[in-house]
Protein backbone atom coordinates (compact mmCIF):
# COMPACT_ATOMS: atom_id res chain seq x y z
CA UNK A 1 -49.09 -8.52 41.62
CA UNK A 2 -45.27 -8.64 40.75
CA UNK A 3 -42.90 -7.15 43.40
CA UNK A 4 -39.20 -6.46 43.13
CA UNK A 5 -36.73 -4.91 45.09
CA UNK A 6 -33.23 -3.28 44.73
CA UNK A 7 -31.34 -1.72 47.23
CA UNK A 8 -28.55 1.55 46.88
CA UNK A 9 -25.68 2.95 48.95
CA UNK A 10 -28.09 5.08 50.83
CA UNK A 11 -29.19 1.99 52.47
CA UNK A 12 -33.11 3.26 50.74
CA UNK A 13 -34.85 0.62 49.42
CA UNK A 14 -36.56 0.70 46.37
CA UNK A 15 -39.87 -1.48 45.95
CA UNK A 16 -41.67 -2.27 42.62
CA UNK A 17 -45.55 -2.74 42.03
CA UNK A 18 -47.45 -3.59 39.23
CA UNK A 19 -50.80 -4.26 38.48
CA UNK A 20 -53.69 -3.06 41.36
CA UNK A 21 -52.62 -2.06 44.22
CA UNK A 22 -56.31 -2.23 45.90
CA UNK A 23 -58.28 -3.93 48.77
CA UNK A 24 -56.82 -7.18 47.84
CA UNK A 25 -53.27 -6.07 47.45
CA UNK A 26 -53.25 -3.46 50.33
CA UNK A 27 -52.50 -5.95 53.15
CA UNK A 28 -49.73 -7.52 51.88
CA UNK A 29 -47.85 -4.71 51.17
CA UNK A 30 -48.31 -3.16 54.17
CA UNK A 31 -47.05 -6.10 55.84
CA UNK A 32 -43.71 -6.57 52.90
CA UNK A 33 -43.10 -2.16 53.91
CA UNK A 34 -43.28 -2.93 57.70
CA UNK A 35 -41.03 -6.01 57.43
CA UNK A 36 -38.42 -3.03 56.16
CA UNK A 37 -39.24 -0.82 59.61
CA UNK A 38 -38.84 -4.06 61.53
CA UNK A 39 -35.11 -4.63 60.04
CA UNK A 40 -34.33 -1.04 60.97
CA UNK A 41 -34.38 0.40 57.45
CA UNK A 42 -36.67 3.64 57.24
CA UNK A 43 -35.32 4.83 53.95
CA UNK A 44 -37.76 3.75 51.32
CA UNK A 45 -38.81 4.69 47.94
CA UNK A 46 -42.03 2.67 46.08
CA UNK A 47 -41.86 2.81 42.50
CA UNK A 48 -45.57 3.15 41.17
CA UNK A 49 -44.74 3.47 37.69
CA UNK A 50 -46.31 0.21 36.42
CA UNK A 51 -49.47 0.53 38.96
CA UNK A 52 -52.60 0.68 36.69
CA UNK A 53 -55.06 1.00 39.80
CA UNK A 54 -54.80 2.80 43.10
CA UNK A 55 -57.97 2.57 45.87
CA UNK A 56 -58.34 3.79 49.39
CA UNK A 57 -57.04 1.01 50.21
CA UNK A 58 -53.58 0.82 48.46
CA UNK A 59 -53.97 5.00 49.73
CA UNK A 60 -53.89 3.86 53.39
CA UNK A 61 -51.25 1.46 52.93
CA UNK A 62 -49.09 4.03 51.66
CA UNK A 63 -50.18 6.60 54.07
CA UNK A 64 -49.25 4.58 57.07
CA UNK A 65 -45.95 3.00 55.66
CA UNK A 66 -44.80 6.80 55.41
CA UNK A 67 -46.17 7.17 58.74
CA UNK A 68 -44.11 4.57 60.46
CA UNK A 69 -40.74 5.71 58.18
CA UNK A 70 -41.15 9.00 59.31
CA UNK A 71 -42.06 8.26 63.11
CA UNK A 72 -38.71 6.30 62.77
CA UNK A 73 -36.51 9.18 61.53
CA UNK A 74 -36.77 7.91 57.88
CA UNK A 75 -39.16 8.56 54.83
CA UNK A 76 -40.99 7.03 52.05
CA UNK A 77 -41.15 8.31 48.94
CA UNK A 78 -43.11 7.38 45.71
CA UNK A 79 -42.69 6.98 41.97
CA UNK A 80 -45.45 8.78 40.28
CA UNK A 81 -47.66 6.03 38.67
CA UNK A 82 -47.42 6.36 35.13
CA UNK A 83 -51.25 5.41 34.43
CA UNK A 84 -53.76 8.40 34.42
CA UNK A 85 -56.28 6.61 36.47
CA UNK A 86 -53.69 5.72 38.96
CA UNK A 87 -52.01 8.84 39.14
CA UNK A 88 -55.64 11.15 39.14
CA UNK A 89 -56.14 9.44 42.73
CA UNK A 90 -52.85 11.09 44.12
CA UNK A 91 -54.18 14.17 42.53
CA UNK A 92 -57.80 14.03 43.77
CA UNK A 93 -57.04 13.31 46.98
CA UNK A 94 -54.09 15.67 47.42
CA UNK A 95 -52.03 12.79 48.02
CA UNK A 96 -49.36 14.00 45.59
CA UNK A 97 -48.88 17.04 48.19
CA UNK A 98 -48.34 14.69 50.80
CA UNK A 99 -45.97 12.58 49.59
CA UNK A 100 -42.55 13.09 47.83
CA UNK A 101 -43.35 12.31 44.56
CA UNK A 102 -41.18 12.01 41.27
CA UNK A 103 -40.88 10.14 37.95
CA UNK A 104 -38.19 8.13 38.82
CA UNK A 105 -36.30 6.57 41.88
CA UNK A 106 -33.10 8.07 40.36
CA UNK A 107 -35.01 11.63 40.67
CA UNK A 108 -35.38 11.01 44.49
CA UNK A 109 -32.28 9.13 45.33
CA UNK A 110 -30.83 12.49 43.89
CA UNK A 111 -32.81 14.73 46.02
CA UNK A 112 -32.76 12.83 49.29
């Protein structure tokens, strides 16, 4: 999996997946979006757009990384997935009520 990052004036970070983000991939993130909480940002927006796969797993991950951003005063905030598969589990699951949810991290820096 390919991760980037960028950050804006809003001090909200914006990370990028690609590829799964499943069983396998699930840890890791969680650890890279809790390394965030730990350096006292709270503000954080994961772009999903070039996610083809989304489990339980990658589900939880996200759950509790808005969890801890929110118990913290901040929020995180996805990019819809642009994949059908991917973005049918957000949908299925109700997910995509849950979250803050856009097409684009320029959508939510705008609404934030």
């Amino acid at each position: 999996m390919k991760v980037s990052t960028e950050t804006h004036e809003r001090a909200v970070h914006v990370v990028t997946l690609s590829g799964r983000l499943d069983a396998l991939e699930a840890g890791p993130i969680r650890e890279l979006l809790s390394s965030y909480y730990a350096n006292g940002d709270h503000d954080l927006i994961v772009d999903l757009r070039e996610v083809d796969f989304v489990d339980s797993a990658g589900l939880a991950a996200l759950v509790k990384a808005m969890k801890d951003a929110r118990s913290n005063g901040g929020d995180l905030r996805l990019v819809r997935p642009t994949a059908e598969d991917a973005n049918r589990v957000f949908a299925l699951t109700r997910f995509d009520q849950v979250f803050v949810m856009a097409d684009s991290s320029a959508e939510l820096l705008s609404d934030w």
